[in-house]
N, C-alpha and C. Protein backbone atom coordinates (compact mmCIF):
# COMPACT_ATOMS: atom_id res chain seq x y z
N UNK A 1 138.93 134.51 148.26
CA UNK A 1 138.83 134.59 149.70
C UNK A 1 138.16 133.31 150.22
N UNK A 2 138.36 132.78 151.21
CA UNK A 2 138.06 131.38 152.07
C UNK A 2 137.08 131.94 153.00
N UNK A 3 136.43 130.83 153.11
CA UNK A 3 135.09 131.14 153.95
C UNK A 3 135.20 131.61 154.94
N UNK A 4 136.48 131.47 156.00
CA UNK A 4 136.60 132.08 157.15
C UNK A 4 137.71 133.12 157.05
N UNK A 5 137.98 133.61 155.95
CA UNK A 5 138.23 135.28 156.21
C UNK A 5 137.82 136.50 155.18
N UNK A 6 137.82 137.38 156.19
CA UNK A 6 137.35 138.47 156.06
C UNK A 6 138.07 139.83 155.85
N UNK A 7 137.61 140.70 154.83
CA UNK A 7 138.08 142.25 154.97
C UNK A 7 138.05 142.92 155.60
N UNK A 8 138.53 143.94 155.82
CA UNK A 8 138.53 145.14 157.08
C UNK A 8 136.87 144.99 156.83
N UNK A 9 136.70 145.97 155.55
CA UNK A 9 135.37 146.45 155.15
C UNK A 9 134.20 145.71 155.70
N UNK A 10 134.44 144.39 155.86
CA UNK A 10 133.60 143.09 155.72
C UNK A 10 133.36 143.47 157.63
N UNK A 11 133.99 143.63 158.20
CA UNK A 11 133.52 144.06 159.89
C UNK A 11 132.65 145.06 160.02
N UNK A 12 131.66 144.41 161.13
CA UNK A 12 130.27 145.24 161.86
C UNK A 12 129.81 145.76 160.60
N UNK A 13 129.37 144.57 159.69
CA UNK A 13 129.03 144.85 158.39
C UNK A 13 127.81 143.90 158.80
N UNK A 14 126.16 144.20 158.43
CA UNK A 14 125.53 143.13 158.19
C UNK A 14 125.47 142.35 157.17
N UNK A 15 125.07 140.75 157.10
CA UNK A 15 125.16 139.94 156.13
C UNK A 15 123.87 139.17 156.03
N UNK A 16 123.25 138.79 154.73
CA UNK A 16 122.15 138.29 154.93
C UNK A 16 122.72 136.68 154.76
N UNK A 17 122.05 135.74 155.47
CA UNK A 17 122.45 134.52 155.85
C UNK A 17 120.90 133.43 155.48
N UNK A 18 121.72 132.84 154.35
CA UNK A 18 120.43 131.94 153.92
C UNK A 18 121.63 130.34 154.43
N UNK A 19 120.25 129.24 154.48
CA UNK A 19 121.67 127.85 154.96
C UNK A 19 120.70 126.91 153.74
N UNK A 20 121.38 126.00 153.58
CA UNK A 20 121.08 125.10 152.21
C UNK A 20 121.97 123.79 152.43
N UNK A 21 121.82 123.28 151.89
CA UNK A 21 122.62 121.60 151.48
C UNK A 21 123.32 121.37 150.71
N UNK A 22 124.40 121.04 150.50
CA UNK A 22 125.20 121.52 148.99
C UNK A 22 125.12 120.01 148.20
N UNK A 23 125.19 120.56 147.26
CA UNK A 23 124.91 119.13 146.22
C UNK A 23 125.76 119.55 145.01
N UNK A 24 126.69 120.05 144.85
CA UNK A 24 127.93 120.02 143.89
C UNK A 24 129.22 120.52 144.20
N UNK A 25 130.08 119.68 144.36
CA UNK A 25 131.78 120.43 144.37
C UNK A 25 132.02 120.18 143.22
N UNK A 26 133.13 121.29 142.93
CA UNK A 26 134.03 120.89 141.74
C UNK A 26 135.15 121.89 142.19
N UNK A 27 136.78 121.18 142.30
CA UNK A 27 137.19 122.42 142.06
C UNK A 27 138.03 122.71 140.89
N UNK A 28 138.04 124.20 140.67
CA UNK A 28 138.82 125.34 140.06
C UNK A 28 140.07 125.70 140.47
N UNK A 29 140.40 126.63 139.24
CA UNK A 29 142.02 127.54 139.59
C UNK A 29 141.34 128.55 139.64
N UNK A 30 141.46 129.62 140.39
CA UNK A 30 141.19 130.90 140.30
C UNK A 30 142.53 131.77 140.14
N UNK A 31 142.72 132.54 138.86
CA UNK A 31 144.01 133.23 138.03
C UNK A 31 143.82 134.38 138.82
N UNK A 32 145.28 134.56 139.31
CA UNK A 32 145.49 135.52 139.74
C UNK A 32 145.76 136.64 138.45
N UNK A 33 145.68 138.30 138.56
CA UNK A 33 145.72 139.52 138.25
C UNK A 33 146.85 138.88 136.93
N UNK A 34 146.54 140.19 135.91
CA UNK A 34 148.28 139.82 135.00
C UNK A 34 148.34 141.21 134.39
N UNK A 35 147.91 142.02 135.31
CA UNK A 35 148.02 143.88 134.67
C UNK A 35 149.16 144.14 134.81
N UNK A 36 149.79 144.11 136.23
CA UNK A 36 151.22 144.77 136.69
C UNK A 36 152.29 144.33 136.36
N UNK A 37 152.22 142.56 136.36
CA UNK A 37 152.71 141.85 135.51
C UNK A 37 153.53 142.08 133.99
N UNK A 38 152.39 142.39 133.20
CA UNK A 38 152.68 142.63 131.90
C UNK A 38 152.99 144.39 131.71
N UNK A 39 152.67 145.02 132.19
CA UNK A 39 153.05 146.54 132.49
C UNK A 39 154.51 146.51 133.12
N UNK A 40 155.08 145.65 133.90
CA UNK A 40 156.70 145.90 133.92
C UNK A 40 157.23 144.93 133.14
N UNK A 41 156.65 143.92 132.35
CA UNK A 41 157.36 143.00 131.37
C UNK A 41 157.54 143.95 130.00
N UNK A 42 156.53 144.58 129.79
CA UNK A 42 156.55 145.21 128.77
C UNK A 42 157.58 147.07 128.63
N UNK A 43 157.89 147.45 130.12
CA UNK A 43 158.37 148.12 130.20
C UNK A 43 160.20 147.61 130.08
N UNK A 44 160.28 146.90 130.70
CA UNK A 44 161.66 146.22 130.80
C UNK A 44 161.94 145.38 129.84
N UNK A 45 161.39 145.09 128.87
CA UNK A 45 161.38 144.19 127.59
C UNK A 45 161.68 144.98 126.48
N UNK A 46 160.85 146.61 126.80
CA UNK A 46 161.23 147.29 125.90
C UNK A 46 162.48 148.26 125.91
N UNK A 47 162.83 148.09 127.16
CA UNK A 47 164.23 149.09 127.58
C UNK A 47 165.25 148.17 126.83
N UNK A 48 164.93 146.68 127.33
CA UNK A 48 166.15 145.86 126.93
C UNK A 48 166.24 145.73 125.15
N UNK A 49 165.15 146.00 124.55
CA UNK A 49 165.08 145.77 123.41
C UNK A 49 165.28 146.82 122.20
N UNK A 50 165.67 147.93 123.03
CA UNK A 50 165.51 149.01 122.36
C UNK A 50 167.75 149.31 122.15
N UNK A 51 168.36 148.55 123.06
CA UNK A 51 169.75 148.67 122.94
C UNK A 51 170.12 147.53 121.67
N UNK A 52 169.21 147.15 121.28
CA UNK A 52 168.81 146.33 120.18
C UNK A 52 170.10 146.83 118.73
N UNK A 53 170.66 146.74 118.19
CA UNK A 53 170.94 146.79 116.75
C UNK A 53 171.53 148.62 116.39
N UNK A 54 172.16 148.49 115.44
CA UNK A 54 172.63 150.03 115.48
C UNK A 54 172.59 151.50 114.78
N UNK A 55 170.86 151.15 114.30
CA UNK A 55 170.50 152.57 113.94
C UNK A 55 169.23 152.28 114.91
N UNK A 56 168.84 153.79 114.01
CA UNK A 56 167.40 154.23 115.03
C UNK A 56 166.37 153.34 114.49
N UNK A 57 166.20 152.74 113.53
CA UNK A 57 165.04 151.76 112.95
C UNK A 57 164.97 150.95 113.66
N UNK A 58 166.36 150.23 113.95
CA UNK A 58 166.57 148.64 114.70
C UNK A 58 166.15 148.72 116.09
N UNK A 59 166.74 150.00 116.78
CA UNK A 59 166.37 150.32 118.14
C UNK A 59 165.28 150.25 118.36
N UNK A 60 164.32 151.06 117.40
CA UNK A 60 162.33 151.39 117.60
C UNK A 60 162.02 149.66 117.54
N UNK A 61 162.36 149.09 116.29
CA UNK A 61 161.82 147.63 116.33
C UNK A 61 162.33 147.14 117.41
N UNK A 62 163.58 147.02 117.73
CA UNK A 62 163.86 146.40 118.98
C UNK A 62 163.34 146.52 120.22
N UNK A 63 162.69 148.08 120.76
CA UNK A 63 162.03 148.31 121.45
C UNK A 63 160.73 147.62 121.37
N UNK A 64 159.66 147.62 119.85
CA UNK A 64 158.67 147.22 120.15
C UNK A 64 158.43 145.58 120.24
N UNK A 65 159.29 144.91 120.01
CA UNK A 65 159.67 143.75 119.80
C UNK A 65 160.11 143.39 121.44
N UNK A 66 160.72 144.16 122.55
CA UNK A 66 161.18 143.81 123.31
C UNK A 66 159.87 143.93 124.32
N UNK A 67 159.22 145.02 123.83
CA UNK A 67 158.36 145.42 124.89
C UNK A 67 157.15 144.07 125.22
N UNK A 68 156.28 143.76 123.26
CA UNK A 68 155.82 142.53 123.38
C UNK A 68 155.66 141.52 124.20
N UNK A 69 156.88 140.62 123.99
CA UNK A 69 157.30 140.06 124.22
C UNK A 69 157.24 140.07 125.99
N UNK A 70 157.88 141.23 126.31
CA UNK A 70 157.81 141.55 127.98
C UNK A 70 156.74 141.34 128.46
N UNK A 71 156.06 141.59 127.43
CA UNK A 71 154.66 142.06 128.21
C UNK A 71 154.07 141.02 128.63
N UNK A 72 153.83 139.44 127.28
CA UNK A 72 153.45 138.59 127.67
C UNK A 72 154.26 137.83 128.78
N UNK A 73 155.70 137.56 128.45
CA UNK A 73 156.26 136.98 130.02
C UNK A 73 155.68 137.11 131.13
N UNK A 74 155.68 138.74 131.41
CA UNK A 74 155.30 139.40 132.67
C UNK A 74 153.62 138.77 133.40
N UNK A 75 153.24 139.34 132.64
CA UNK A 75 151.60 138.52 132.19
C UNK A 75 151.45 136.82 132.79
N UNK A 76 152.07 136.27 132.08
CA UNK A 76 152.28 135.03 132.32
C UNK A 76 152.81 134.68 133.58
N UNK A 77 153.72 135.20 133.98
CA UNK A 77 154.59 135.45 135.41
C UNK A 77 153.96 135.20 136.44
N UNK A 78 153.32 136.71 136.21
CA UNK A 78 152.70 137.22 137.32
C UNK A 78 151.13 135.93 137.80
N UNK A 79 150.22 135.88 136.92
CA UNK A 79 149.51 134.83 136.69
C UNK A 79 149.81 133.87 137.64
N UNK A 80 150.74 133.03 136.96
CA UNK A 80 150.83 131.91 137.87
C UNK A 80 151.48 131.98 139.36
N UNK A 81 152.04 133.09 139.59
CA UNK A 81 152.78 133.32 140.95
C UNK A 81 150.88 133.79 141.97
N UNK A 82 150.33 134.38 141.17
CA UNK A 82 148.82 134.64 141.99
C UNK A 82 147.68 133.55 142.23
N UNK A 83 147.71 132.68 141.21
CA UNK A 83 147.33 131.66 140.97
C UNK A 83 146.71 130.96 142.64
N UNK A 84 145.40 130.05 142.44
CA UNK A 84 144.84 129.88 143.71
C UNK A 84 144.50 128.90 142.90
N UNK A 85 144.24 127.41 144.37
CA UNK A 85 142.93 126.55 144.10
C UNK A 85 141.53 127.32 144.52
N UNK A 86 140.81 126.72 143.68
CA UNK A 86 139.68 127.26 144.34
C UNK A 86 138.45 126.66 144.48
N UNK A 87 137.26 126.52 145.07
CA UNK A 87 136.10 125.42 144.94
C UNK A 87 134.88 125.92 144.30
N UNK A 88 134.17 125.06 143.71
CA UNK A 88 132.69 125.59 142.78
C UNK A 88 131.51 124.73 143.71
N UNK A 89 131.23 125.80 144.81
CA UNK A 89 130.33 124.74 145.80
C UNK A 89 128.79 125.30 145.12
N UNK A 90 127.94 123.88 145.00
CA UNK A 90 126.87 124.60 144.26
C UNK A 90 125.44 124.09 146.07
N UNK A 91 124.72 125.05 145.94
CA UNK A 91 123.59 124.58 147.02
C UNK A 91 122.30 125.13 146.85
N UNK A 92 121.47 124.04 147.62
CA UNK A 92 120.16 124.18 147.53
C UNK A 92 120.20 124.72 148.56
N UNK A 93 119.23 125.85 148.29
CA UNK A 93 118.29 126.54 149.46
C UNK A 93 117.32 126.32 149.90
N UNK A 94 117.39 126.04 151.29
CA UNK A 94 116.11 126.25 152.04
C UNK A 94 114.96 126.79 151.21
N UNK A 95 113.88 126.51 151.21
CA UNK A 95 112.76 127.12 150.70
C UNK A 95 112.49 127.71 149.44
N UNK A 96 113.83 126.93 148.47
CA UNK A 96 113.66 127.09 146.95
C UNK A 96 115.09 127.62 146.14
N UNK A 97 115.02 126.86 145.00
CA UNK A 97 116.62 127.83 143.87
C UNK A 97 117.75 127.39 144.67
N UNK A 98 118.44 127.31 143.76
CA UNK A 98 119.88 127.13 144.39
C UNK A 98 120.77 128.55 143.58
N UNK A 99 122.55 128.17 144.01
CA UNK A 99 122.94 128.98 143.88
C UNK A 99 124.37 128.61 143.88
N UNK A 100 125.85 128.95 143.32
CA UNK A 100 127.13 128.21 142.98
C UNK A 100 127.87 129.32 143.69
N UNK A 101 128.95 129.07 144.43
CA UNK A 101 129.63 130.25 145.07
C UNK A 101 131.16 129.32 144.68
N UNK A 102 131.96 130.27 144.00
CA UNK A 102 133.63 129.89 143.83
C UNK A 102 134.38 130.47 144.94
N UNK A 103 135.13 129.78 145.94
CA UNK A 103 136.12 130.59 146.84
C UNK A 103 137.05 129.66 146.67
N UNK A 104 138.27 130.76 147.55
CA UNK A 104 139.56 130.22 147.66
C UNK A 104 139.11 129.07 148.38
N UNK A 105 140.00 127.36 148.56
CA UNK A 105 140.30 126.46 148.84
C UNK A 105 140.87 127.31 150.26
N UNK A 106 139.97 125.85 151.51
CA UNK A 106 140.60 126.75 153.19
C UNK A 106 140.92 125.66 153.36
N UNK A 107 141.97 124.88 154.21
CA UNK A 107 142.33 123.56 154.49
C UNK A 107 141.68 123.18 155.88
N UNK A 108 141.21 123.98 156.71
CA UNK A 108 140.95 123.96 158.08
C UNK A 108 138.95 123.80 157.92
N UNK A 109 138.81 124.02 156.27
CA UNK A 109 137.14 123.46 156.21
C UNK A 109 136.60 123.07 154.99
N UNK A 110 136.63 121.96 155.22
CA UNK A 110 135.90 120.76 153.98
C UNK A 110 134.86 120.81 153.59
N UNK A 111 134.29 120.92 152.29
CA UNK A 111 133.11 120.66 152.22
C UNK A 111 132.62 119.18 151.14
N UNK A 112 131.82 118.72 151.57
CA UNK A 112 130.96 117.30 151.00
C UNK A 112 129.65 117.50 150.59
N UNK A 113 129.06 116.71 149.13
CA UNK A 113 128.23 117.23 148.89
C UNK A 113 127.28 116.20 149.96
N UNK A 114 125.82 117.06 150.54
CA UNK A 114 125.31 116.75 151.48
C UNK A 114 125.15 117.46 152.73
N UNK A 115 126.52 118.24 153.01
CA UNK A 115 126.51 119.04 154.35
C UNK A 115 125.51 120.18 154.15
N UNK A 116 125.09 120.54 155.11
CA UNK A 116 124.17 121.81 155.66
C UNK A 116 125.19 122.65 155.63
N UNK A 117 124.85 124.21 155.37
CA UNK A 117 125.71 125.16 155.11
C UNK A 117 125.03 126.23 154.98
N UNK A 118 125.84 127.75 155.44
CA UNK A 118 125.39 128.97 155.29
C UNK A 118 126.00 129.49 154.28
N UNK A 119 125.11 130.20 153.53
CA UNK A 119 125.06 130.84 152.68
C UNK A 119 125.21 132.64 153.26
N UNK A 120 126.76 133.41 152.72
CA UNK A 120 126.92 134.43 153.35
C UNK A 120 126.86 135.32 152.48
N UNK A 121 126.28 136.77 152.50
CA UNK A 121 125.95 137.64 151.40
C UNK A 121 126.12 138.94 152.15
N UNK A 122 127.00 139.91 151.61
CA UNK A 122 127.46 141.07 151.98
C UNK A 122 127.86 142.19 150.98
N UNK A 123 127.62 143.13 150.83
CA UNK A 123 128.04 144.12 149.65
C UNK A 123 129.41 143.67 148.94
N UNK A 124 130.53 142.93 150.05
CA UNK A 124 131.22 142.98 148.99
C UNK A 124 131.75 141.16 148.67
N UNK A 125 130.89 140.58 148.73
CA UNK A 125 130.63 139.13 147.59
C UNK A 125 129.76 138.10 148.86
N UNK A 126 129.94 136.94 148.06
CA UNK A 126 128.84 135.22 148.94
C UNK A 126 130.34 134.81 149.33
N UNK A 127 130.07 134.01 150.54
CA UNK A 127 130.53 132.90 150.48
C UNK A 127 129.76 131.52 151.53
N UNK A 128 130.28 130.72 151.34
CA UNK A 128 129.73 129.51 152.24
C UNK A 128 130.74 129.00 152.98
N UNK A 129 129.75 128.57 154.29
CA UNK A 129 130.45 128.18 155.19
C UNK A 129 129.95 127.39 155.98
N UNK A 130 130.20 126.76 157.49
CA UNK A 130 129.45 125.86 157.74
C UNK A 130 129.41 126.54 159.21
């Protein structure tokens, strides 16, 4: 998620708000999910694999052989189709400790190490923003 959006959940929600100076970018990929992915690779890998050869031995191997196989494709698939840039902004706080927050990459807000920045904290994760 990018610094300027928000979940339903995340509304008339309070947030505790610390501001700091940031003194590290780096960015990241943040991998998208690969459950559902590999759960229909492996389902459809194994349907296809199971018309496999022409007894019942060849079929079972063919099935588990098809399913495998599915599974990782799917996996893999799915992965990179979810796939995000993402940033490793690290900052000092006001009045002591710092602290590293990873979000999605927003194109509409840059960050440099040096800028002043809020630090956003809510039940359901941080992010920074300016």
């Amino acid at each position: 998620m990018t610094g300027d959006t928000y979940s339903r959940s995340d509304t008339r929600q309070a947030q505790d708000v610390k501001t700091g100076k940031v003194t590290s970018i780096r960015p990241v990929k943040i991998e998208g999910g690969n459950k559902t992915g590999a759960l229909l690779g492996a389902v459809g890998g194994g349907f296809l694999g199971s018309n496999i050869g022409g007894g019942r031995a060849a079929n079972t191997a063919g099935a588990v052989g098809g399913a495998l196989v599915g599974s990782a494709v799917g996996s893999h698939a799915e992965q990179a189709m979810n796939s995000r840039q993402g940033i490793d902004i690290t900052v000092r706080i006001d009045g002591g400790g710092s602290l590293s927050v990873v979000q999605e990459v927003n194109p509409r807000e840059e960050f440099y190490v040096g800028d002043r920045v809020k630090v956003l904290t809510s039940g359901s994760g941080t992010r920074v923003t300016h």
